[in-house]
C-alpha atoms as a PDB file:
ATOM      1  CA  UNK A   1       0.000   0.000   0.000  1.00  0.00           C
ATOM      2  CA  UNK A   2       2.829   2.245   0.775  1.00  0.00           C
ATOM      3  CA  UNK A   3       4.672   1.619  -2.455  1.00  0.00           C
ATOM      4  CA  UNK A   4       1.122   1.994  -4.344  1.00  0.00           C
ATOM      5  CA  UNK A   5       1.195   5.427  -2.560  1.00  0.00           C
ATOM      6  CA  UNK A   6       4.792   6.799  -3.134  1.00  0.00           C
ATOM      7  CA  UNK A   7       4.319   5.722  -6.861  1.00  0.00           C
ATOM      8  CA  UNK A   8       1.223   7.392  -7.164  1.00  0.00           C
ATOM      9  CA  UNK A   9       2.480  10.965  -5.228  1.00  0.00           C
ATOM     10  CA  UNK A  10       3.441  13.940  -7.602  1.00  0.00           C
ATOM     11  CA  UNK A  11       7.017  14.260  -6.006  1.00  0.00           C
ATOM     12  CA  UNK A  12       7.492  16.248  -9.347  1.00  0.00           C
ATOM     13  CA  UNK A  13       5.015  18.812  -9.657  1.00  0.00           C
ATOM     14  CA  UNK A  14       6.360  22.111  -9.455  1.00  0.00           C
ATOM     15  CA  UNK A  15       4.370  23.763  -6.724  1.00  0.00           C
ATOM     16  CA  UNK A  16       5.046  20.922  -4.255  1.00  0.00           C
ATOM     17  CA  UNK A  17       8.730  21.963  -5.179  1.00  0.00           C
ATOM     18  CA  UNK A  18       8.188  25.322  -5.088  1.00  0.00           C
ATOM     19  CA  UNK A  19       6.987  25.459  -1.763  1.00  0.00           C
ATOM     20  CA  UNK A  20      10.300  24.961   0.131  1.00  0.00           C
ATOM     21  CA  UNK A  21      10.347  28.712  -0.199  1.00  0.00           C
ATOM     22  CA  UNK A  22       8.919  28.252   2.875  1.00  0.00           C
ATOM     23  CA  UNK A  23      11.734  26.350   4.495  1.00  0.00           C
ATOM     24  CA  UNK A  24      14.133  29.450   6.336  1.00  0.00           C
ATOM     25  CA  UNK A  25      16.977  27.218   6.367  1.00  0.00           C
ATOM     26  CA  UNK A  26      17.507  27.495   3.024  1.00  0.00           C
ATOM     27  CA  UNK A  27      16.601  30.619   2.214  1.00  0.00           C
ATOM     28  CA  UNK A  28      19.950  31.865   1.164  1.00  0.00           C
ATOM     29  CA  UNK A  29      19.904  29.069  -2.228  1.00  0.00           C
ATOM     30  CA  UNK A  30      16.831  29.983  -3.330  1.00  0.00           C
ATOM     31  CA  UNK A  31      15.922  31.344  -6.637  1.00  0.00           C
ATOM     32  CA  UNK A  32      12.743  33.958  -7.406  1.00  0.00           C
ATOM     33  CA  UNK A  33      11.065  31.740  -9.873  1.00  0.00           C
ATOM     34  CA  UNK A  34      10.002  29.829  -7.135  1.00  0.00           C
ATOM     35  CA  UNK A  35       7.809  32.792  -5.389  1.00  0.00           C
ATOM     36  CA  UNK A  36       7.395  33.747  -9.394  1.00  0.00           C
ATOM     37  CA  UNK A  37       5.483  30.368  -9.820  1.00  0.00           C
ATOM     38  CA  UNK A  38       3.639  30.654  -6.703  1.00  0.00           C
ATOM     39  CA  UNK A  39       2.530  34.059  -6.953  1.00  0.00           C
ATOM     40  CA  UNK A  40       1.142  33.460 -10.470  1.00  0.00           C
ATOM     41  CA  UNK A  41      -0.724  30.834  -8.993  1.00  0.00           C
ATOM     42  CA  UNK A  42      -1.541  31.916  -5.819  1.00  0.00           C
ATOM     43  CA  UNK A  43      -1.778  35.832  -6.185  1.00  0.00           C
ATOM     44  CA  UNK A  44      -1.630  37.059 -10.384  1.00  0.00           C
ATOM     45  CA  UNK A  45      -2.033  40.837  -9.491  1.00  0.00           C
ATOM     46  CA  UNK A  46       1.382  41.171  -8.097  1.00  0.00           C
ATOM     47  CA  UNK A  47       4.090  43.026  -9.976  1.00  0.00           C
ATOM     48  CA  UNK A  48       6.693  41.107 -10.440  1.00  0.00           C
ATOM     49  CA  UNK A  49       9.696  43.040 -10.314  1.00  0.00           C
ATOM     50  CA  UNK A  50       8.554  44.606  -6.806  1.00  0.00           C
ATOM     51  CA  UNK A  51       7.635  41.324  -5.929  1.00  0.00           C
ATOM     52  CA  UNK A  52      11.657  40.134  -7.156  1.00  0.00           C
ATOM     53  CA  UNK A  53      13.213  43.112  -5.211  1.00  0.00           C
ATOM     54  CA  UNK A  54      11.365  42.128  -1.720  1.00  0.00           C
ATOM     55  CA  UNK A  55      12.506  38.326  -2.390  1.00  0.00           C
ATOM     56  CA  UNK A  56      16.163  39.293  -2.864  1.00  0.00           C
ATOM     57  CA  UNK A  57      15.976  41.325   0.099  1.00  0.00           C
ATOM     58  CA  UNK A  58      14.542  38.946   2.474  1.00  0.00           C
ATOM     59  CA  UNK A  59      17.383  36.330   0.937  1.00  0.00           C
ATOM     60  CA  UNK A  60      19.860  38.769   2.196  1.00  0.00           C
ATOM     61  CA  UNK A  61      18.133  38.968   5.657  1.00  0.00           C
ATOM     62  CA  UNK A  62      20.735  37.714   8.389  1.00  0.00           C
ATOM     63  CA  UNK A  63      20.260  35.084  10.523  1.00  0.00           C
ATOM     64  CA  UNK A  64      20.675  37.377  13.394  1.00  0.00           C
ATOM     65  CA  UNK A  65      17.707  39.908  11.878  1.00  0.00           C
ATOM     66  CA  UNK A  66      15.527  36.666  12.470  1.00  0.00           C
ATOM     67  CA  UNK A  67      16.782  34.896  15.075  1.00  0.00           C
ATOM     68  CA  UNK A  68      16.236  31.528  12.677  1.00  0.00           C
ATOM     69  CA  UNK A  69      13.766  29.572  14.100  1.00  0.00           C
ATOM     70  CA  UNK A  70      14.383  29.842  17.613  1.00  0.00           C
ATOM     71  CA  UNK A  71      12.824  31.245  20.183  1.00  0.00           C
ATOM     72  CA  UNK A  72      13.991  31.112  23.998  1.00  0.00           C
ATOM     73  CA  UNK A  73      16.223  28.297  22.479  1.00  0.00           C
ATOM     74  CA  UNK A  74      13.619  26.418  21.407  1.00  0.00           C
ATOM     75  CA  UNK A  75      12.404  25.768  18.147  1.00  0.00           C
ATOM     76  CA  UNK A  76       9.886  28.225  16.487  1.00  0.00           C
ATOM     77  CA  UNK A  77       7.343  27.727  14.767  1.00  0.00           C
ATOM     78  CA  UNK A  78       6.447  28.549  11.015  1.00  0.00           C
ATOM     79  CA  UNK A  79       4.092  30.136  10.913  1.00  0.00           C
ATOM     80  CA  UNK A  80       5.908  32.711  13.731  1.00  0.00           C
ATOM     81  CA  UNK A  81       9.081  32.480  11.884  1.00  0.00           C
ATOM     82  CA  UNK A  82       7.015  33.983   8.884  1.00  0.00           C
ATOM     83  CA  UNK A  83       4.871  36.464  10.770  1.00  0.00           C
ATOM     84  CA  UNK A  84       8.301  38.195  11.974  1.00  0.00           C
ATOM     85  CA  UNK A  85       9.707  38.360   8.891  1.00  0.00           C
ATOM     86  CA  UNK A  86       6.418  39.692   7.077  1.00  0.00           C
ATOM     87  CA  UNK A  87       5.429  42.248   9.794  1.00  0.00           C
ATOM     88  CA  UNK A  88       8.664  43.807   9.869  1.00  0.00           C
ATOM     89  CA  UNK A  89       9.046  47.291   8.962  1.00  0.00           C
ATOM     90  CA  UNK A  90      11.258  49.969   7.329  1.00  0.00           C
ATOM     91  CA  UNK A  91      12.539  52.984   8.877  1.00  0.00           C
ATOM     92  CA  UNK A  92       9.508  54.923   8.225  1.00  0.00           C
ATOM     93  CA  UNK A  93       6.918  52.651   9.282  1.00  0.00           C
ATOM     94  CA  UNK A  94       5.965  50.914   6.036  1.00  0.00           C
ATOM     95  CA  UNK A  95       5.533  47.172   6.082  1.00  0.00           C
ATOM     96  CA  UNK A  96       8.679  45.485   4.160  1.00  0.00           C
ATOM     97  CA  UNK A  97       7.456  43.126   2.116  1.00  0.00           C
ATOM     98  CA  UNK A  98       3.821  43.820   0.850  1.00  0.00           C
ATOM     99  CA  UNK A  99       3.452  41.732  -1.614  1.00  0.00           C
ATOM    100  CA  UNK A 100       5.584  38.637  -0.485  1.00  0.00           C
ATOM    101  CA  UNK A 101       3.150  38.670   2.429  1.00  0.00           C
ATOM    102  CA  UNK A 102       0.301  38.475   0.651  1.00  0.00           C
ATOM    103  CA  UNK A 103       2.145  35.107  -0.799  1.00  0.00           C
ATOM    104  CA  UNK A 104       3.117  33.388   2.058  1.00  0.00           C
ATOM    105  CA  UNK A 105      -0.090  34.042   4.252  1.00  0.00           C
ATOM    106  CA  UNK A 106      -2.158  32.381   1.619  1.00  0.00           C
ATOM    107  CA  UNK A 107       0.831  29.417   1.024  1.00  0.00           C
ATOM    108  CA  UNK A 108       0.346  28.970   4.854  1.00  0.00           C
ATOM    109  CA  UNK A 109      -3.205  28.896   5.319  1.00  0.00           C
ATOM    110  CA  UNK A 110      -3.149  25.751   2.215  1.00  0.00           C
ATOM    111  CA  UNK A 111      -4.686  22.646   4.059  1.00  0.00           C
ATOM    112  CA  UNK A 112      -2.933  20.104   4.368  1.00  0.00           C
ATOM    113  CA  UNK A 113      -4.455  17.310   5.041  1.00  0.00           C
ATOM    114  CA  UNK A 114      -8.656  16.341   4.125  1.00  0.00           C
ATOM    115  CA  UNK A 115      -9.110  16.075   7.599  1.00  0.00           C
ATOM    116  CA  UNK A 116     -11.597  19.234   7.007  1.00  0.00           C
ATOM    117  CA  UNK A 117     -13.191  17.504   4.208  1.00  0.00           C
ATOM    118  CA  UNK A 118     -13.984  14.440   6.246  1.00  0.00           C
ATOM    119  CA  UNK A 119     -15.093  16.414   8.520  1.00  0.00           C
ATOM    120  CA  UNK A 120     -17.856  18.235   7.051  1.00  0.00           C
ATOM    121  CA  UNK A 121     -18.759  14.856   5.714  1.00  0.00           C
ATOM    122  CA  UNK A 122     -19.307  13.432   8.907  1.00  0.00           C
ATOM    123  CA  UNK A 123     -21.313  16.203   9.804  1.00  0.00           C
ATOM    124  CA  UNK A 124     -23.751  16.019   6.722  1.00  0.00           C
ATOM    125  CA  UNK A 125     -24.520  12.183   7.541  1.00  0.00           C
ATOM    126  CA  UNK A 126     -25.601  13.135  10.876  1.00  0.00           C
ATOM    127  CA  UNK A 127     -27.816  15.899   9.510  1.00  0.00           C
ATOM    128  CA  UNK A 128     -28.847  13.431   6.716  1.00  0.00           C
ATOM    129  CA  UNK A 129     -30.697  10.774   7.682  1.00  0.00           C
ATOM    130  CA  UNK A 130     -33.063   8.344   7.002  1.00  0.00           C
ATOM    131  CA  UNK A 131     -35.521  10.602   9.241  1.00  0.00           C
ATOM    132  CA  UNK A 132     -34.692  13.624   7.183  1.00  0.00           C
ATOM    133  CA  UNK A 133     -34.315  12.424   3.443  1.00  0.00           C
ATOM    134  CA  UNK A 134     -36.985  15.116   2.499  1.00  0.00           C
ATOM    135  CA  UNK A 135     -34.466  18.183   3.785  1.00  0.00           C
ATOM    136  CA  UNK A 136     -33.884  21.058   0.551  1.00  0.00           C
ATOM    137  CA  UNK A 137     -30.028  21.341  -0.163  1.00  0.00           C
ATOM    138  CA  UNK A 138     -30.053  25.008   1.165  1.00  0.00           C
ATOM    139  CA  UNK A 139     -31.731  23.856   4.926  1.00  0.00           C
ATOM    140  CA  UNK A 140     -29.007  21.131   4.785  1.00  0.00           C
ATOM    141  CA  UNK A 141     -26.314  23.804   3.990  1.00  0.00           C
ATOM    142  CA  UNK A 142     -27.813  25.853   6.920  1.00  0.00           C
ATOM    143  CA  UNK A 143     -27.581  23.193   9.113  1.00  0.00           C
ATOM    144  CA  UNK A 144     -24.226  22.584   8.289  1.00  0.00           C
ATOM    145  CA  UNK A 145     -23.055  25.686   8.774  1.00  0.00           C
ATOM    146  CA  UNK A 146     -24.728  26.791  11.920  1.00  0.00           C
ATOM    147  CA  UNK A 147     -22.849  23.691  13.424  1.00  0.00           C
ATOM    148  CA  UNK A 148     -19.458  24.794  11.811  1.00  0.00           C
ATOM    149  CA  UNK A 149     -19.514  27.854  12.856  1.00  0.00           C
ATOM    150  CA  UNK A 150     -21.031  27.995  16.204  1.00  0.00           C
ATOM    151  CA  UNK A 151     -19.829  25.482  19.477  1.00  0.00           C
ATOM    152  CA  UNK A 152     -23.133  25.564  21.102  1.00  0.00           C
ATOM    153  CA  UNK A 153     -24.830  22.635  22.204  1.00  0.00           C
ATOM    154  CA  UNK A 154     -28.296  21.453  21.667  1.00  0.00           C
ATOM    155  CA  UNK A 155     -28.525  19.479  24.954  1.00  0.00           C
ATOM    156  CA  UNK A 156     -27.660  21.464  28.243  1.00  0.00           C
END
């Protein structure tokens, strides 16, 4: 099952590549068509030579500006490694790097896992059932999302 697995996982797509623009450890050997492809992907309005001249700078970021991936010696998270680096500021108060946050906030909020999927699945089957086969789509759908989105309980 394993091997059927491995075989079958796209170990050569370029976005799963791409995304070890994440990684801070190796931030130093990375090249901008990586956040190029992303950003394309993941957020077309950018301009792309701004978008090159924050990527170069945050390349040249020292380890010291960061503190890389430690915090209180131990290790950080991250998503905190990232919000440092994308909430810091220049000497007049402007964020940094606009536009390579906009990137990695929506590369980190990617699931990554269908744990959310089977979730919501689970959920519809209990709203579902025999008993309630008649039930529209949209009371379903309210259903649903009354119990996503609120954690109160219907017995006290």
């Amino acid at each position: 099952v394993v091997k059927k697995i491995v075989d079958k996982f796209p170990f050569e797509n370029k976005v799963l590549k791409d995304l070890r623009v994440l990684s801070p450890t190796i931030k130093g050997s990375l090249q901008y068509t990586c956040i190029c492809r992303l950003a394309n992907i993941f957020a077309p309005p950018l301009d792309q030579e701004v978008l090159k001249d924050e990527f170069d700078d945050y390349c040249m970021l020292s380890d010291e500006c960061v503190s890389l991936m430690k915090e209180n010696s131990q290790k950080k998270s991250l998503c905190s490694y990232w919000l440092d680096i994308v909430n810091q500021t220049t000497s007049i108060g402007a964020i940094r790097f606009p536009n390579l946050k906009v990137i990695i906030q929506r590369l980190l909020t990617l699931p990554h896992s269908n744990a959310d999927c089977e979730r919501s699945f689970s959920m519809m089957k209990k709203i579902h059932t025999d008993c309630r086969k008649s039930l529209n789509a949209d009371t379903i759908t309210s259903f649903l999302q009354y119990k996503i989105n609120t954690d109160n309980c219907c017995i006290p």
